[in-house]
PDB file of N, CA and C in Angstrom:
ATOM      1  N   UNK A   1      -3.722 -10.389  19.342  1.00  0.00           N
ATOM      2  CA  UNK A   1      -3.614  -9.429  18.268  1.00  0.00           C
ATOM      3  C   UNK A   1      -2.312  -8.644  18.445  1.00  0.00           C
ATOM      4  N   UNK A   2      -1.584  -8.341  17.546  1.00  0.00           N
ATOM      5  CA  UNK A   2      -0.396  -7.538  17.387  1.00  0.00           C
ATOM      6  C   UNK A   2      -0.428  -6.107  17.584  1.00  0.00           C
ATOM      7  N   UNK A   3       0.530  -5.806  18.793  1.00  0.00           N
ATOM      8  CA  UNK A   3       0.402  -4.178  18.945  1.00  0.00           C
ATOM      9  C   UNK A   3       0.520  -3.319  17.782  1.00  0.00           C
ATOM     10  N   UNK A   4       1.027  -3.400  16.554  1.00  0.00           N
ATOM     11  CA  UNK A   4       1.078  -2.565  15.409  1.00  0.00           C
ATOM     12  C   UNK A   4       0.812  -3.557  14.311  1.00  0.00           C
ATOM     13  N   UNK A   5      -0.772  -2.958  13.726  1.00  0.00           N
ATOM     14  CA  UNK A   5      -1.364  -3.411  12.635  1.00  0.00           C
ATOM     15  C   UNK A   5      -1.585  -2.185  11.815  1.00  0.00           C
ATOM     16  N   UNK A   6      -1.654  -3.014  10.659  1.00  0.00           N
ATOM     17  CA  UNK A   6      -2.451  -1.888   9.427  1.00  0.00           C
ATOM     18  C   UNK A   6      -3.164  -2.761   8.679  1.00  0.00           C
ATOM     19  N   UNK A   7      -3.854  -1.784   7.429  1.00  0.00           N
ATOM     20  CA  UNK A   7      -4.521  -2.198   6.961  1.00  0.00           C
ATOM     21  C   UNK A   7      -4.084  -1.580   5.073  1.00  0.00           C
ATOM     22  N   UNK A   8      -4.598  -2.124   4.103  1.00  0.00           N
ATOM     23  CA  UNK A   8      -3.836  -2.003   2.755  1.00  0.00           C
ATOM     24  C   UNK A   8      -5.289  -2.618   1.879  1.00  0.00           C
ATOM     25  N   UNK A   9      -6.030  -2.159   1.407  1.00  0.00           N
ATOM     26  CA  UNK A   9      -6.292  -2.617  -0.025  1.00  0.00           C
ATOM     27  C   UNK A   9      -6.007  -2.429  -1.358  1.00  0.00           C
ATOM     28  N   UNK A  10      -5.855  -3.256  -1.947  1.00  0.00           N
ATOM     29  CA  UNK A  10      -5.160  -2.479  -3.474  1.00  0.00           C
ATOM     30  C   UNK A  10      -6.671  -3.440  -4.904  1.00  0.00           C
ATOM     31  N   UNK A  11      -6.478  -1.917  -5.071  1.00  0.00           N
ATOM     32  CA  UNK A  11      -7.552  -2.035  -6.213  1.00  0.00           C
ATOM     33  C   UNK A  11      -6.933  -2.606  -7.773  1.00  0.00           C
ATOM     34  N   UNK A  12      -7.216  -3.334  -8.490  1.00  0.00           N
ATOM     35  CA  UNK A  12      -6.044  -3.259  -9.491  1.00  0.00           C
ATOM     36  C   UNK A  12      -6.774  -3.838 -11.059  1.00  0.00           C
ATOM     37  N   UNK A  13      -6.618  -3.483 -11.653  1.00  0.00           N
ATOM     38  CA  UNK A  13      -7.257  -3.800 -12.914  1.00  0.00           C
ATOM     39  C   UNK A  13      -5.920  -3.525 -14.368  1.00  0.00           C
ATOM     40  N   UNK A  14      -6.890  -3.931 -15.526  1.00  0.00           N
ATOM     41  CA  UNK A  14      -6.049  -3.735 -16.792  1.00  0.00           C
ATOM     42  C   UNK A  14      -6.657  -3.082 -17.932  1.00  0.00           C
ATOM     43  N   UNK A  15      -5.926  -2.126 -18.310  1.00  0.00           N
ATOM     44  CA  UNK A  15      -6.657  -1.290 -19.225  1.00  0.00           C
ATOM     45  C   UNK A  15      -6.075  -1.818 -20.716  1.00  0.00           C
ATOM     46  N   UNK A  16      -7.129  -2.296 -21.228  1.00  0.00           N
ATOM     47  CA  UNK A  16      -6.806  -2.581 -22.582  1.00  0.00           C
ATOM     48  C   UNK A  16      -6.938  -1.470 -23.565  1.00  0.00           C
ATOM     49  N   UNK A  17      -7.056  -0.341 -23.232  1.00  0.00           N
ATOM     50  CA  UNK A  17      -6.593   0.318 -24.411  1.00  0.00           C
ATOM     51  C   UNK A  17      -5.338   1.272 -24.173  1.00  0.00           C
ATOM     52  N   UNK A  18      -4.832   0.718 -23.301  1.00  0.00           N
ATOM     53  CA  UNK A  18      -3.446   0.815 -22.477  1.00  0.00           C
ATOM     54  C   UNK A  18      -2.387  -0.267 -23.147  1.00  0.00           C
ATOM     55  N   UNK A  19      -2.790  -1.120 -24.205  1.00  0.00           N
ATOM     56  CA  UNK A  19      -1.587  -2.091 -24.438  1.00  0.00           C
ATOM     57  C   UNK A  19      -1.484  -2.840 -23.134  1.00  0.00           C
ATOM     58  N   UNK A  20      -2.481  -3.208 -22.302  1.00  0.00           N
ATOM     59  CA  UNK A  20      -2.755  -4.219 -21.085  1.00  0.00           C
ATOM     60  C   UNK A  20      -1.577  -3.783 -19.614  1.00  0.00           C
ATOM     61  N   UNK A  21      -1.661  -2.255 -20.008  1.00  0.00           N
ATOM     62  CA  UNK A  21      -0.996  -1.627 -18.600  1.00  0.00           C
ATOM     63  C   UNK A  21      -1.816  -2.137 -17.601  1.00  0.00           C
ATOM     64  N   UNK A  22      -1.218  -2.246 -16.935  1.00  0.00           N
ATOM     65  CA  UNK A  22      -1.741  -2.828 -15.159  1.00  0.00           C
ATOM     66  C   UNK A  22      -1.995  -1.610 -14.231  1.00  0.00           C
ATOM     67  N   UNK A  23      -3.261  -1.047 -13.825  1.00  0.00           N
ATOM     68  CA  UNK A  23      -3.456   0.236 -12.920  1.00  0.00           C
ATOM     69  C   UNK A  23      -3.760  -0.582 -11.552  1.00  0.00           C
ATOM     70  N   UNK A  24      -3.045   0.474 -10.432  1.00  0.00           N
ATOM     71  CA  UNK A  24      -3.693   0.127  -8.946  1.00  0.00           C
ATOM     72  C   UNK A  24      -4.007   1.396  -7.985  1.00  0.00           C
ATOM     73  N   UNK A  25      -5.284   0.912  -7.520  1.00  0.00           N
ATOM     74  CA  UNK A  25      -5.483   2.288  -6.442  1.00  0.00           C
ATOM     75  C   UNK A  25      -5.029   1.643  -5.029  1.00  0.00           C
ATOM     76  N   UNK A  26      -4.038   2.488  -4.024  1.00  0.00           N
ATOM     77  CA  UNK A  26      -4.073   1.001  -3.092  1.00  0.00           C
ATOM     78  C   UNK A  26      -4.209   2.164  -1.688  1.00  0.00           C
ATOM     79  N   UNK A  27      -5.060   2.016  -0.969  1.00  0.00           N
ATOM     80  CA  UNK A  27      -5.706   2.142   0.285  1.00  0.00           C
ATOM     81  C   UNK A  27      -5.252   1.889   1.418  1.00  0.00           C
ATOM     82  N   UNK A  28      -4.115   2.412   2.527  1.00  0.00           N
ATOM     83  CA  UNK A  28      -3.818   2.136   3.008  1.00  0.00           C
ATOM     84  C   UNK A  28      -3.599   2.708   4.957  1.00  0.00           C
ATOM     85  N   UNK A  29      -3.143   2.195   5.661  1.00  0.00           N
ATOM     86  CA  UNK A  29      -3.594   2.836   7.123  1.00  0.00           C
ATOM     87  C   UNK A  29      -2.966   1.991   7.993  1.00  0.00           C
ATOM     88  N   UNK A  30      -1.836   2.820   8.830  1.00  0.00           N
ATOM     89  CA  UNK A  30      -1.164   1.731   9.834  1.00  0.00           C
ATOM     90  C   UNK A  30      -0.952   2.604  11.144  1.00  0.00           C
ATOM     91  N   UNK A  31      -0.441   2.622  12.398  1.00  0.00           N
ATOM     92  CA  UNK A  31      -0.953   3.013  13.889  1.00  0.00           C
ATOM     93  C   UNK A  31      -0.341   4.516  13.616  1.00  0.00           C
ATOM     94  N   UNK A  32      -1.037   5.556  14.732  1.00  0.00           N
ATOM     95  CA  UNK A  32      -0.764   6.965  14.603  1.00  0.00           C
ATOM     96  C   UNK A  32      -0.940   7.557  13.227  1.00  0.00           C
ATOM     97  N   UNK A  33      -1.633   6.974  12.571  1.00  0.00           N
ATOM     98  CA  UNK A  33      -1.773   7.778  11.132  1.00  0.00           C
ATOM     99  C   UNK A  33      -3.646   8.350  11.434  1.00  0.00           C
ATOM    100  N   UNK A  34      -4.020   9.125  11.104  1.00  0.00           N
ATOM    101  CA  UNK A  34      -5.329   9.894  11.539  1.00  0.00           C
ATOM    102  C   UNK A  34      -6.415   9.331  10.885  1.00  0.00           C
ATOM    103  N   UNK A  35      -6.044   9.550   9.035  1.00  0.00           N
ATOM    104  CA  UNK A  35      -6.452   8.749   7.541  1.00  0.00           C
ATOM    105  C   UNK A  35      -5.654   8.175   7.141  1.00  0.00           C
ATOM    106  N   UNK A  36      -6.463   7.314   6.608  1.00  0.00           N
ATOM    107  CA  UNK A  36      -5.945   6.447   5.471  1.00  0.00           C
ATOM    108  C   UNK A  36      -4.884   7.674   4.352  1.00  0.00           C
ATOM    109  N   UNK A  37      -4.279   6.382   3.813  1.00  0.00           N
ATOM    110  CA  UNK A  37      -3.229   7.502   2.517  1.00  0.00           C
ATOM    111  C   UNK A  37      -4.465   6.463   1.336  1.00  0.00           C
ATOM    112  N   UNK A  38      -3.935   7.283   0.491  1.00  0.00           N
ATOM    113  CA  UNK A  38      -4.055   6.754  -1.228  1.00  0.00           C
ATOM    114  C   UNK A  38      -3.402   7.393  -2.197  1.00  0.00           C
ATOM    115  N   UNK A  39      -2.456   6.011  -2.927  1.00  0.00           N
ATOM    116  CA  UNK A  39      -1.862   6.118  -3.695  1.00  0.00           C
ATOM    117  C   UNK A  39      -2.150   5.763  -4.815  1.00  0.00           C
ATOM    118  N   UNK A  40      -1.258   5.993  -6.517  1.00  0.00           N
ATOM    119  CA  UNK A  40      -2.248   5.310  -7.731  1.00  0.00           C
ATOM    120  C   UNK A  40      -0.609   5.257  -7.978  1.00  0.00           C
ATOM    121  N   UNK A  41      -0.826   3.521  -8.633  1.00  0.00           N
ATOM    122  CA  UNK A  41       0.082   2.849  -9.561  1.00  0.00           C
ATOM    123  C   UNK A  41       0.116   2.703 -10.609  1.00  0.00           C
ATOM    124  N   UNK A  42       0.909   2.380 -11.662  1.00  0.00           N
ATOM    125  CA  UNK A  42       0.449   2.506 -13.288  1.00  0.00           C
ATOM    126  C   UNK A  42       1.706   1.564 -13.762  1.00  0.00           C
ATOM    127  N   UNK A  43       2.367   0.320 -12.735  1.00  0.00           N
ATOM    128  CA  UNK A  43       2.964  -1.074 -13.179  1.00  0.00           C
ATOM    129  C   UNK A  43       2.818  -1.862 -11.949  1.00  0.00           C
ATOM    130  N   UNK A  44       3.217  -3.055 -11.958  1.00  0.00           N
ATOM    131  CA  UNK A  44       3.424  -3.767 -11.328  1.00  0.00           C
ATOM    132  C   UNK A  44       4.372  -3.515 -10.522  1.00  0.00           C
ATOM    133  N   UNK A  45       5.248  -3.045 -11.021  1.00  0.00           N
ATOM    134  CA  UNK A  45       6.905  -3.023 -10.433  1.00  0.00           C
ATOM    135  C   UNK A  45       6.477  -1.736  -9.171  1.00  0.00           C
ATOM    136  N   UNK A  46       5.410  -0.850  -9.365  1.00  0.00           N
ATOM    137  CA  UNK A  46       5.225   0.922  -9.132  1.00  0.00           C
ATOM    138  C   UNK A  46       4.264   0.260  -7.752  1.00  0.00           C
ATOM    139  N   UNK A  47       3.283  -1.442  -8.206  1.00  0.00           N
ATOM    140  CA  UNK A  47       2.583  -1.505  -7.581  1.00  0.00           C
ATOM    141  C   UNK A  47       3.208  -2.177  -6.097  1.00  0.00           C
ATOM    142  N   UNK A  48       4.167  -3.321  -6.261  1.00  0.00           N
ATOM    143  CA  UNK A  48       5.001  -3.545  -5.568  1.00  0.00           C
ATOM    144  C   UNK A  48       5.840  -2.641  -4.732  1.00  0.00           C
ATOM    145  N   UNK A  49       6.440  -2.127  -5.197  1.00  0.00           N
ATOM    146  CA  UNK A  49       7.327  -0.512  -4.171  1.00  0.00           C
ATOM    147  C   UNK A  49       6.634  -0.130  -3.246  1.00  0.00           C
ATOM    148  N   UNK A  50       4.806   0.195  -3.626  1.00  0.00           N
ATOM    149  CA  UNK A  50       4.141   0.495  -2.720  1.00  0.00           C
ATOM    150  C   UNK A  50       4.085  -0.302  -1.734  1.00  0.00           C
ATOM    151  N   UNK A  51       3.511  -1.628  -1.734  1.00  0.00           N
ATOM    152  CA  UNK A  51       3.550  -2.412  -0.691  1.00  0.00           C
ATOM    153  C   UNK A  51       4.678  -2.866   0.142  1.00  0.00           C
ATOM    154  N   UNK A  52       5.318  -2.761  -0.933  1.00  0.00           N
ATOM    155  CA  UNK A  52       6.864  -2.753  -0.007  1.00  0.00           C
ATOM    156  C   UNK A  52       7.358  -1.602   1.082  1.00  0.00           C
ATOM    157  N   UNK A  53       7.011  -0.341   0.733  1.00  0.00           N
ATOM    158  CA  UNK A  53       6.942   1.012   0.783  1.00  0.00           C
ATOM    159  C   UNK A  53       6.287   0.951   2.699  1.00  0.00           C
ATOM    160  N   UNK A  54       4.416   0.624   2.475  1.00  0.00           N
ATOM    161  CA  UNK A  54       3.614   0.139   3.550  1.00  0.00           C
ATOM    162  C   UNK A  54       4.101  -0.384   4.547  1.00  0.00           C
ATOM    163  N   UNK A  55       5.217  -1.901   4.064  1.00  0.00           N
ATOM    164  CA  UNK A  55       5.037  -3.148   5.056  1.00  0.00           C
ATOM    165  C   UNK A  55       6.417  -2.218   5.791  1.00  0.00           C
ATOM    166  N   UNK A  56       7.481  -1.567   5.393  1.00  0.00           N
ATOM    167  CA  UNK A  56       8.422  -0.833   6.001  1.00  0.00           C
ATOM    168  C   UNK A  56       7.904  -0.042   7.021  1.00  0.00           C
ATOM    169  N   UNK A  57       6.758   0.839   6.518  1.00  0.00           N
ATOM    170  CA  UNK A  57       6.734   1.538   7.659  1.00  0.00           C
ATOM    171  C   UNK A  57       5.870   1.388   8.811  1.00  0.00           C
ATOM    172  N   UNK A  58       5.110  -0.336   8.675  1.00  0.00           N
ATOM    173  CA  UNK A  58       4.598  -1.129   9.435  1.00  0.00           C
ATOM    174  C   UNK A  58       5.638  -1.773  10.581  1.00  0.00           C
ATOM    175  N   UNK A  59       6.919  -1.980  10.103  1.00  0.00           N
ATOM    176  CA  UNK A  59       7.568  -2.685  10.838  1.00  0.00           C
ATOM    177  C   UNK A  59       8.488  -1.455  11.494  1.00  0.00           C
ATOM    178  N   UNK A  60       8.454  -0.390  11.327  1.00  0.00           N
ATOM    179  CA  UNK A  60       8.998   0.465  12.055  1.00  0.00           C
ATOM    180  C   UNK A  60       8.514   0.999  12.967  1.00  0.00           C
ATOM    181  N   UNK A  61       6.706   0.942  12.764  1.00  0.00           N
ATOM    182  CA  UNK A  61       6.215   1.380  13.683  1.00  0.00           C
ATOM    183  C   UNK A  61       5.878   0.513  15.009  1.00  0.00           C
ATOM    184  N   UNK A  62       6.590  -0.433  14.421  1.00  0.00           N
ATOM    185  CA  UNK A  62       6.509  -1.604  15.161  1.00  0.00           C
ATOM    186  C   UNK A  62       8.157  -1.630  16.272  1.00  0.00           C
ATOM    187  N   UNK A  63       8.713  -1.277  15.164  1.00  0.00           N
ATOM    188  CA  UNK A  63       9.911  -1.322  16.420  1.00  0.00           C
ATOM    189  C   UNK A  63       9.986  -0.129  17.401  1.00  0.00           C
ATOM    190  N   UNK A  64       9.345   0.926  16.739  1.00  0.00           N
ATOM    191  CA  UNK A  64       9.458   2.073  17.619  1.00  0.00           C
ATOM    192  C   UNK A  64       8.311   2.380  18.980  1.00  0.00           C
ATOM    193  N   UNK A  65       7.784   1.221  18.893  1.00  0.00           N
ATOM    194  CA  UNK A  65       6.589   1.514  20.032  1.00  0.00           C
ATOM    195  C   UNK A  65       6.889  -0.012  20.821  1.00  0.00           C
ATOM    196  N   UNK A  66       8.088  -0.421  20.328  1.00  0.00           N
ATOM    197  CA  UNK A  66       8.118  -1.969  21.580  1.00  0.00           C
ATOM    198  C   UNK A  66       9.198  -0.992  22.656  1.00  0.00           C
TER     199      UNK A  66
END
């Protein structure tokens, strides 16, 4: 198992009376953090950043504890 893991769920659905906007709740938790965070998305593009956002500060916490 890898010394720095997290964890991420992303909730995500489409609201049709949104003109088929894309919503996400996304759940997330990686080492030295106490709680989980939660964030809310309202595109794809908003939903992406996030995970992108996550996996950054996964791999930092990764370099900073080797």
């Amino acid at each position: 198992m890898a010394d720095s893991e997290g964890t991420m769920v992303i909730r995500a659905w489409v609201e049709p009376t949104q003109n088929q906007a894309i919503r996400a709740r996304l759940i997330s938790s990686h080492p030295g953090q106490d709680r989980e965070s939660v964030e809310a998305a309202g595109s794809a593009d908003d939903i992406i950043l996030a995970v992108r956002r996550w996996l950054e500060l996964l791999q930092q916490d990764a370099s900073t504890s080797a």
